[in-house]
C-alpha atoms as a PDB file:
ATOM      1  CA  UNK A   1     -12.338  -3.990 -15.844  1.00  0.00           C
ATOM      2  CA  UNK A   2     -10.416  -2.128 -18.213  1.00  0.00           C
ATOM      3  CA  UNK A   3      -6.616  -2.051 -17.787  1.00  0.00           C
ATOM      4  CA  UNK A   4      -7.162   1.814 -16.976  1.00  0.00           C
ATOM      5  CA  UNK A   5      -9.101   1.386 -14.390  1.00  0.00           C
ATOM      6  CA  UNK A   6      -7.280  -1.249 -13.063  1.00  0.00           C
ATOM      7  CA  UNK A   7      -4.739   1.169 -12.838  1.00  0.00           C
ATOM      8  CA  UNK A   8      -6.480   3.549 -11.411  1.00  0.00           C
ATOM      9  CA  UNK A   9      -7.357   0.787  -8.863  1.00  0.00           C
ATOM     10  CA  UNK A  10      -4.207   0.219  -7.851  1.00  0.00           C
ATOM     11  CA  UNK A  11      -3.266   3.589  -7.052  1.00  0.00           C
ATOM     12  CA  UNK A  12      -5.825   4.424  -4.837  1.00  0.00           C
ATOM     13  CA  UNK A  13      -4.611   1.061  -3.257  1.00  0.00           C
ATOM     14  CA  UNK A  14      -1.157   2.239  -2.945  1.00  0.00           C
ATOM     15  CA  UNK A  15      -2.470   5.382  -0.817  1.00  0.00           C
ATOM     16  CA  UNK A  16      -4.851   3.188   1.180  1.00  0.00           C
ATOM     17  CA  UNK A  17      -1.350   1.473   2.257  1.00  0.00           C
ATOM     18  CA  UNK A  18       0.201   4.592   3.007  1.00  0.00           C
ATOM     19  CA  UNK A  19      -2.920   5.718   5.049  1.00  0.00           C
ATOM     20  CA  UNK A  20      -2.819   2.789   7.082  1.00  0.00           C
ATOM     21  CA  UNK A  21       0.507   2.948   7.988  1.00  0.00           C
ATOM     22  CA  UNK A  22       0.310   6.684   8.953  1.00  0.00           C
ATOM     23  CA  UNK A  23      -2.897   5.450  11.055  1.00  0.00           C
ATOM     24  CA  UNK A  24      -0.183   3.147  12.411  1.00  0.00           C
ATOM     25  CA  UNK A  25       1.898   5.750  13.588  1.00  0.00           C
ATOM     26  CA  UNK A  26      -0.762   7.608  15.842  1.00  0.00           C
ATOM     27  CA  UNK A  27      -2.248   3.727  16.751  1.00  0.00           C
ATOM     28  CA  UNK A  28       1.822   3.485  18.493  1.00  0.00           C
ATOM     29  CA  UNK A  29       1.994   6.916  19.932  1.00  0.00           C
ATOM     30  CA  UNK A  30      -1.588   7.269  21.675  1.00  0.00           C
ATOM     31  CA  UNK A  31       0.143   3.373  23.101  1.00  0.00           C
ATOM     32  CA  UNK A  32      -3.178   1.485  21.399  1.00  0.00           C
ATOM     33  CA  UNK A  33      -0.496  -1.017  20.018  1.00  0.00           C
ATOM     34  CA  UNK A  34       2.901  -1.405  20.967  1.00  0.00           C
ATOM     35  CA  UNK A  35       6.580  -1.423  19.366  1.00  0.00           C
ATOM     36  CA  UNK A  36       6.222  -5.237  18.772  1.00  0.00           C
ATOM     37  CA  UNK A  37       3.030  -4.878  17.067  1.00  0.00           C
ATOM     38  CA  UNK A  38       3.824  -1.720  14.733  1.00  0.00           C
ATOM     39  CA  UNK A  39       6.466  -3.304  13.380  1.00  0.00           C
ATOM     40  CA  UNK A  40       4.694  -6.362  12.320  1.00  0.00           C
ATOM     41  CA  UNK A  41       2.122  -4.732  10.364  1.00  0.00           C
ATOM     42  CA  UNK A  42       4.070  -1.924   9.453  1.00  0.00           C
ATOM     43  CA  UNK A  43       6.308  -4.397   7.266  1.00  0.00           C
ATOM     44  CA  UNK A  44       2.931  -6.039   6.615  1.00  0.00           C
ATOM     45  CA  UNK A  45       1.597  -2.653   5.156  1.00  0.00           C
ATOM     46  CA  UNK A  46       4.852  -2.132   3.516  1.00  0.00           C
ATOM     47  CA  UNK A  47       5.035  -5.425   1.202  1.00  0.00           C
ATOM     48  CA  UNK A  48       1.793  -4.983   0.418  1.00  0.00           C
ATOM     49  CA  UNK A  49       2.803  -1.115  -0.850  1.00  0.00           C
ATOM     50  CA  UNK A  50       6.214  -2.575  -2.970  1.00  0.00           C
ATOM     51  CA  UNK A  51       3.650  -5.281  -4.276  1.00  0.00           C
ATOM     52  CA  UNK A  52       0.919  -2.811  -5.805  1.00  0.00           C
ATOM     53  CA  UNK A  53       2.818  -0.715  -6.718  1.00  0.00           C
ATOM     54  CA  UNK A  54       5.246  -3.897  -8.631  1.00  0.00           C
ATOM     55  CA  UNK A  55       1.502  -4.834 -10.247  1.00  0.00           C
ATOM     56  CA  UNK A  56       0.916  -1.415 -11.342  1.00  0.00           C
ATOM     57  CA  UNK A  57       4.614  -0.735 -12.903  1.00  0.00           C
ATOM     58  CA  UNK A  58       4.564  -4.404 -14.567  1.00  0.00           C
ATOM     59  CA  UNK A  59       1.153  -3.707 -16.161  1.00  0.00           C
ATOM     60  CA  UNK A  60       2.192  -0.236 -17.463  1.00  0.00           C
ATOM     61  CA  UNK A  61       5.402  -1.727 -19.077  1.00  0.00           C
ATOM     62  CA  UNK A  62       3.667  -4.607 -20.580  1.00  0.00           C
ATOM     63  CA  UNK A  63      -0.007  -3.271 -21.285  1.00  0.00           C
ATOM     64  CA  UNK A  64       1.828  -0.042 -22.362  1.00  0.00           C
ATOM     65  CA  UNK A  65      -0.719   1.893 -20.272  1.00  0.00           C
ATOM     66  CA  UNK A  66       0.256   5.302 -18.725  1.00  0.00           C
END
């Protein structure tokens, strides 16, 4: 894979991340999970998001890809 598409990768990671924790939001308010529970994986969704997104700057500073 070609540091481009790795890239590339990565950002459509970082919105998966952000999908899941909006899909976390309606999971809390329609009560399928509760308060306890959100919050877990809602920080679990959350260091997953800093960490892509980490990847993705460290490779575009060192790879010089933009």
């Amino acid at each position: 894979m070609e540091s481009h598409e790795l890239l590339q990768f990565l950002v459509v990671a970082h919105g998966s991340a952000a999908e899941v924790q909006s899909a976390l939001y309606v999971a809390l308010d329609q009560s399928y999970i509760g308060q306890a529970q959100f919050e877990y994986l809602y920080k679990i969704t959350d260091e997953t998001s800093k960490v892509i997104m980490g990847f993705s700057n460290y490779l575009r500073k060192n790879l010089r890809v933009h």
